[in-house]
Protein backbone atom coordinates (compact mmCIF):
# COMPACT_ATOMS: atom_id res chain seq x y z
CA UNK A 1 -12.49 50.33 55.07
CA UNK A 2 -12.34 46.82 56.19
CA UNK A 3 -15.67 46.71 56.79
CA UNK A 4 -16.60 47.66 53.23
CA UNK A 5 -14.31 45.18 51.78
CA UNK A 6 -15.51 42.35 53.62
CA UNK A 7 -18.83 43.28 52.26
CA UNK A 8 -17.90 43.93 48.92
CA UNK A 9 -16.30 40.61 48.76
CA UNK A 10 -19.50 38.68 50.28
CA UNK A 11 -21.63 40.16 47.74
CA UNK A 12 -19.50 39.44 44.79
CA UNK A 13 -19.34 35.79 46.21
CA UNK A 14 -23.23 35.61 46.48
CA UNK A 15 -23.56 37.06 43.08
CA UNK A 16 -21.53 34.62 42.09
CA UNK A 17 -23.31 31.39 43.60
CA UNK A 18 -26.71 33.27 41.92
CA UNK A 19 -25.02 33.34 38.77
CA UNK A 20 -23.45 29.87 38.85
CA UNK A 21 -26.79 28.02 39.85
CA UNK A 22 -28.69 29.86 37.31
CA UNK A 23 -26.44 28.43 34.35
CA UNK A 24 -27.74 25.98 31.74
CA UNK A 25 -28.92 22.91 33.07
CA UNK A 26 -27.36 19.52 32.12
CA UNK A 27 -28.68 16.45 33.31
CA UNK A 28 -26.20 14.00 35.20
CA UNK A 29 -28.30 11.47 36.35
CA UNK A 30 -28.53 9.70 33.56
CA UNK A 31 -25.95 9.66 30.09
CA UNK A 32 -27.49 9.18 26.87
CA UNK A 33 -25.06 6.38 24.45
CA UNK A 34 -26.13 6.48 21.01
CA UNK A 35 -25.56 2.83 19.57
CA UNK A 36 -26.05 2.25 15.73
CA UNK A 37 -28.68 -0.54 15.16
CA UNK A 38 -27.29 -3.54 13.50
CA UNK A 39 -29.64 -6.36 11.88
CA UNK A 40 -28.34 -9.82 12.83
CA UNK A 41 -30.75 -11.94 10.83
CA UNK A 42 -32.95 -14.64 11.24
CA UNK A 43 -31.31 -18.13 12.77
CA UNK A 44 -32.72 -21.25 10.80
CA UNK A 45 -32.05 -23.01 14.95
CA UNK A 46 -35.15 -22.18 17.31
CA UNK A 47 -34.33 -20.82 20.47
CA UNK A 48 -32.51 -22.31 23.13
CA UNK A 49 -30.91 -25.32 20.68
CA UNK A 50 -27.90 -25.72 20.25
CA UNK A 51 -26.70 -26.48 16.84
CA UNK A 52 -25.93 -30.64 16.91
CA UNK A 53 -23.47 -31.42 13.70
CA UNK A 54 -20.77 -29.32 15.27
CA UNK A 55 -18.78 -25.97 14.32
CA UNK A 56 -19.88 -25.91 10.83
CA UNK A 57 -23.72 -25.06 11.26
CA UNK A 58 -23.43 -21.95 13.97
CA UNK A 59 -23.46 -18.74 13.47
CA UNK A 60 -21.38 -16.76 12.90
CA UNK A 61 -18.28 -18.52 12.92
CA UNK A 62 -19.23 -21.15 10.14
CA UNK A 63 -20.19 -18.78 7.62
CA UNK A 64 -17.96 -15.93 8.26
CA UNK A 65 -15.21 -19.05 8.37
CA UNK A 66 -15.98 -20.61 5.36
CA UNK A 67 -16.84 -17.44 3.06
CA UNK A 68 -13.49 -15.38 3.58
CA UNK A 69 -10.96 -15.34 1.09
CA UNK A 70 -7.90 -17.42 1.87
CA UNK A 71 -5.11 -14.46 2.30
CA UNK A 72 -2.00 -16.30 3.05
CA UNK A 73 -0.55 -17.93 1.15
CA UNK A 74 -2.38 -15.98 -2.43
CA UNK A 75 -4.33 -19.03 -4.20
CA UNK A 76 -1.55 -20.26 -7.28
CA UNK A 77 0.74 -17.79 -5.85
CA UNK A 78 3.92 -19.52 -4.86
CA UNK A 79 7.14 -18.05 -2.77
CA UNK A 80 9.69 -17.58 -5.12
CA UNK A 81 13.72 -18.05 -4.12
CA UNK A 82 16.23 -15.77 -4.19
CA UNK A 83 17.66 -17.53 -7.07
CA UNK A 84 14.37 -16.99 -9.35
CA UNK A 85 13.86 -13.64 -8.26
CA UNK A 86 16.84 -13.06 -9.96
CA UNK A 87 16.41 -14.98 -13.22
CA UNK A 88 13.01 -12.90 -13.58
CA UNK A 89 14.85 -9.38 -13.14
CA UNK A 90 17.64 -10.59 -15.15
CA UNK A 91 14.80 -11.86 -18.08
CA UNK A 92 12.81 -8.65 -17.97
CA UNK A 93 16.14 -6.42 -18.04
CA UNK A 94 16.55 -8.26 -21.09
CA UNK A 95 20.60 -6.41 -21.60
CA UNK A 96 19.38 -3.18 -20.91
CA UNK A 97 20.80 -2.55 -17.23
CA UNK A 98 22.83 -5.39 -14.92
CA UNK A 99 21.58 -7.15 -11.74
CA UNK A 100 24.41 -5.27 -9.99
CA UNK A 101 23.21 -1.65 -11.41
CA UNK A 102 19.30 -2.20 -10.10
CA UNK A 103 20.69 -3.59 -6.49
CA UNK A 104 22.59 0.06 -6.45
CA UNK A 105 19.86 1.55 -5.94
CA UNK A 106 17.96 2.10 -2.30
CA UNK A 107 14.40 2.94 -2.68
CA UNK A 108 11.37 2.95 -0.68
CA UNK A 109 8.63 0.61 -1.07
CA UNK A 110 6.40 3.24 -3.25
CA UNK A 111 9.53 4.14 -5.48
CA UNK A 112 10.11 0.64 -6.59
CA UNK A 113 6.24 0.26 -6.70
CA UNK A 114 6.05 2.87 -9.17
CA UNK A 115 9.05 2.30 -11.16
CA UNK A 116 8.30 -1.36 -11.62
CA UNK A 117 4.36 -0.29 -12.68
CA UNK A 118 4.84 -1.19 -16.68
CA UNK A 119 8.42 0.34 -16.91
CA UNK A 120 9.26 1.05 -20.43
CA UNK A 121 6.65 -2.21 -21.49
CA UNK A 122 8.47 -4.00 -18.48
CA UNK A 123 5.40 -5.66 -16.79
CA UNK A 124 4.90 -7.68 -13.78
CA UNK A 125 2.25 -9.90 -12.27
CA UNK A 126 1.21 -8.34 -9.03
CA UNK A 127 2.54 -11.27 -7.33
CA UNK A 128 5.71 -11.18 -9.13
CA UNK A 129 5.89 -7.83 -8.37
CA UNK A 130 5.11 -7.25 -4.62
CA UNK A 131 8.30 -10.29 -4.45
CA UNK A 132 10.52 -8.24 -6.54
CA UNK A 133 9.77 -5.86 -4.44
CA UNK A 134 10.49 -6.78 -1.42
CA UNK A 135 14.05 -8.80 -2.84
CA UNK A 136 15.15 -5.39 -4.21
CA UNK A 137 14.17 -3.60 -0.68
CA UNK A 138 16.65 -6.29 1.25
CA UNK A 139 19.12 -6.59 -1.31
């Protein structure tokens, strides 16, 4: 009885092994890294120069540099106080609600986003409103 189990067990093993090396086939040698292809351009500078009138003429941190947008602070936006944050809310509430009843209020940045998005003919200037904003989210 032994016996048989010993064999049975050797043969399952070798069936097994036969099985195992008989499975699809990768290839580990080597691993395959698929890169997108990206187009640099043509440099005006011929190889092995180095640009001579400084920062402004290489590539790419002259003309990436002087093409992006200036984000902060906005061009002709300004930081408005506390104090004129106030005076605008109070102008476009024009009597209708008080100062005091608005600050009641706590609402999340998209509530006060869409409430403040032409409110009864109530308009903002996006930079007027992202301020407001943010003064009614701390006050």
């Amino acid at each position: 009885m032994k016996r048989q189990f010993n064999l049975s067990f050797v043969i399952l093993l070798a069936v097994a092994m036969l099985l195992s090396a008989c499975g699809a086939e990768t290839e580990t040698s080597t691993t395959a890294i698929n890169i997108p292809a990206v187009s640099i351009g043509q440099g005006t500078e011929s190889a092995g120069t180095y640009p001579i009138d400084g920062v402004d003429s290489t590539y790419p941190v002259g003309t990436v540099a002087s093409d992006a947008p200036s984000t902060y602070p906005a061009e002709g936006a300004t930081q408005m106080s506390d104090a004129e944050i106030e005076a605008l809310l109070e102008e476009k509430l024009d009597g209708h609600h008080t100062l005091e009843w608005v600050l009641s209020f706590d609402k999340t940045y998209e509530e006060w986003n869409e409430l403040l998005s032409d409110h009864h003919g109530v308009t903002f200037t996006p930079e007027e409103k992202e301020q407001v904003i943010q003064y009614l989210m701390t006050h």
